[in-house]
Protein backbone atom coordinates (compact mmCIF):
# COMPACT_ATOMS: atom_id res chain seq x y z
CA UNK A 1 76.25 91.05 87.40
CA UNK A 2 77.83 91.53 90.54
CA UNK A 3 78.95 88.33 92.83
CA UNK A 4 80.57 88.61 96.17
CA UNK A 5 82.24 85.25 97.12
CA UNK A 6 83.11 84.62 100.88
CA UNK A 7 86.22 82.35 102.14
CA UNK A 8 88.07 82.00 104.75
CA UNK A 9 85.62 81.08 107.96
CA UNK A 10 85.90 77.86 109.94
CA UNK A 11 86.94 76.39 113.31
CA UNK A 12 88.98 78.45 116.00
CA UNK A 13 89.64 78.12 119.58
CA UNK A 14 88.64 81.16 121.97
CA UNK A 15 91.87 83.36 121.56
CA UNK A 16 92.22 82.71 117.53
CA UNK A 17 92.60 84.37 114.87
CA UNK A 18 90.54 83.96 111.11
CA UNK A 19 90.84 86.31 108.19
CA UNK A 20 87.74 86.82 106.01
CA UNK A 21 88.01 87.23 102.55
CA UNK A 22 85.08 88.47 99.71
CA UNK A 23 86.46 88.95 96.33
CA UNK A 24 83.66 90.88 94.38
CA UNK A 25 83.35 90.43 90.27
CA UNK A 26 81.60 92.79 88.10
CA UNK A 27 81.71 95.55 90.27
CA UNK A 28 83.04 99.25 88.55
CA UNK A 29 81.57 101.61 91.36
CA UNK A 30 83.91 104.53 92.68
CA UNK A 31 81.72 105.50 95.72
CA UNK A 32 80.43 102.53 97.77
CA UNK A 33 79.88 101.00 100.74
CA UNK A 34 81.18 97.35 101.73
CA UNK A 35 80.89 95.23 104.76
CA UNK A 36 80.84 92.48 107.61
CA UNK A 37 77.48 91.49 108.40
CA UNK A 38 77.08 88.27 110.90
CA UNK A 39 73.90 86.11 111.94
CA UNK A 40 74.01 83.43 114.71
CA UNK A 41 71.55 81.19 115.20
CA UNK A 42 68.39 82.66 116.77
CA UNK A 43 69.44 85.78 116.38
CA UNK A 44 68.62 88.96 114.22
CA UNK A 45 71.70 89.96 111.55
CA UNK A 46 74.08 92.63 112.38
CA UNK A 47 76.93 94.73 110.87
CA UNK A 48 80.09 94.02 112.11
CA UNK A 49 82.39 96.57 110.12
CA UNK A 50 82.37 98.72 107.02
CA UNK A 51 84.62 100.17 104.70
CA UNK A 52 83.21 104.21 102.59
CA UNK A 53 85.80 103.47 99.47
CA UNK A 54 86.14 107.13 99.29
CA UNK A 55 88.86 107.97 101.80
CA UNK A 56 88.57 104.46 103.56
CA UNK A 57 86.81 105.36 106.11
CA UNK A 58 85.68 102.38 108.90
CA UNK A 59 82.99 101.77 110.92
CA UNK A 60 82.95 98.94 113.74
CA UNK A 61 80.41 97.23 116.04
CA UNK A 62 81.13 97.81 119.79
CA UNK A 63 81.43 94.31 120.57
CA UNK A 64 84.51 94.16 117.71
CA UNK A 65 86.67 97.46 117.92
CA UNK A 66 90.39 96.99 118.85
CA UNK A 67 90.11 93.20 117.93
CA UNK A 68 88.81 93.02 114.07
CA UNK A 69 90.01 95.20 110.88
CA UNK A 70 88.57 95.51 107.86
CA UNK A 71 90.21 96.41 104.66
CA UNK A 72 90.06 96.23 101.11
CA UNK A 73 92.61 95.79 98.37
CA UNK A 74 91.61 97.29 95.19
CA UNK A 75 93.73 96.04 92.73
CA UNK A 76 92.63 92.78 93.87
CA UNK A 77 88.69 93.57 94.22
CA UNK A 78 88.37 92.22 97.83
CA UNK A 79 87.57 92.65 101.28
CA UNK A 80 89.15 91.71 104.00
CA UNK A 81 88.32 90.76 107.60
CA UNK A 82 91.16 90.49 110.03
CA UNK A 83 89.52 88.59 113.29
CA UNK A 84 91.65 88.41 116.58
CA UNK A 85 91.43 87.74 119.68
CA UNK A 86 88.35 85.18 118.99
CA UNK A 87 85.68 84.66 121.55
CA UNK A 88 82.56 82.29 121.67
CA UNK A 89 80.04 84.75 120.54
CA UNK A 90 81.41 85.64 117.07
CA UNK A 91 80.12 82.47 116.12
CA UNK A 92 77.80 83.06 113.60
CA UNK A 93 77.42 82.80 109.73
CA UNK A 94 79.41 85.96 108.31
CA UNK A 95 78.65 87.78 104.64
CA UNK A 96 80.21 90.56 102.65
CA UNK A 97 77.61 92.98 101.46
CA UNK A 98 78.40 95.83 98.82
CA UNK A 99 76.22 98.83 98.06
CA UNK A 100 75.54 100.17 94.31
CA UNK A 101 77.15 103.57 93.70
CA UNK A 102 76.27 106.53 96.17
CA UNK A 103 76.71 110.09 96.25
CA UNK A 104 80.28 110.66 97.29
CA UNK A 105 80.37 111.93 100.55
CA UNK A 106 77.70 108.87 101.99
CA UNK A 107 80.67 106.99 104.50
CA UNK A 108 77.99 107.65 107.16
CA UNK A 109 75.62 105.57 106.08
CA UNK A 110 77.88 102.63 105.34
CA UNK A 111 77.55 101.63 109.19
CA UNK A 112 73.78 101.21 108.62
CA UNK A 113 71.88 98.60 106.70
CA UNK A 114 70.65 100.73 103.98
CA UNK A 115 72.55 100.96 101.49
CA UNK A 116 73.52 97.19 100.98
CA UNK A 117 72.33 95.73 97.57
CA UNK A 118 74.23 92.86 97.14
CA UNK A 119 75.26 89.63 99.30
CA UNK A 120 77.56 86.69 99.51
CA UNK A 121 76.66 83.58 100.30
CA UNK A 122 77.90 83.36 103.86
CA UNK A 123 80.51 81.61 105.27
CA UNK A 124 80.88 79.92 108.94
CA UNK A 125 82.56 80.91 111.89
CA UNK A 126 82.79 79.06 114.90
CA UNK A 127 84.34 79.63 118.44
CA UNK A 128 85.22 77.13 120.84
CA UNK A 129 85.68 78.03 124.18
């Protein structure tokens, strides 16, 4: 069974910094897809950034390249969100998604929806300006 567990949000002034963590259990896959995935209020989810685990390779929404970085540490079985440079509209309810095992050579499709099987619970981040 595999759980994704979210920490790390909470309460930051415009300017801030939070770091997002997921740490996954029960997951063996060698080729997969994980990710950032936010939802304000009112508003339709989106991906934030993704991580291909073969090779690393990243993927980033527009409105967060050059101030967030994801990453993963393996020995440790989670994924991290590095959040700087904090503005009003990342406020939203953030989740870690992972994807079952895909044929290697799939990093392109970690930057879309598809592949994402399993969730976390969310956790909140909010921006005051």
């Amino acid at each position: 069974q595999v759980q994704l567990v979210e920490s790390g949000g909470g309460s930051v002034q415009a300017g801030g910094s939070l770091r997002l963590s997921c740490a996954a259990s029960g997951y063996t896959y060698s080729s997969y897809c994980m990710g950032w995935f936010r939802q304000a209020p009112g508003k339709e989810r989106e991906g934030v950034a993704h991580i291909y685990s073969r090779g690393g390779s990243t993927y980033y929404a527009n409105s967060v390249k050059g101030r967030f970085t994801i990453s993963q540490d393996n020995a440790k079985n989670t994924l991290y969100l590095q959040m700087n440079s904090l503005k009003p509209e990342d406020t939203a309810m953030y989740y870690c998604a992972a994807s079952a095992e895909l044929p290697w050579g799939s990093g392109a499709v970690c930057a879309t929806s598809r592949p994402y099987n399993y969730w976390g619970q969310g956790t909140q981040v909010t921006v005051s300006s």
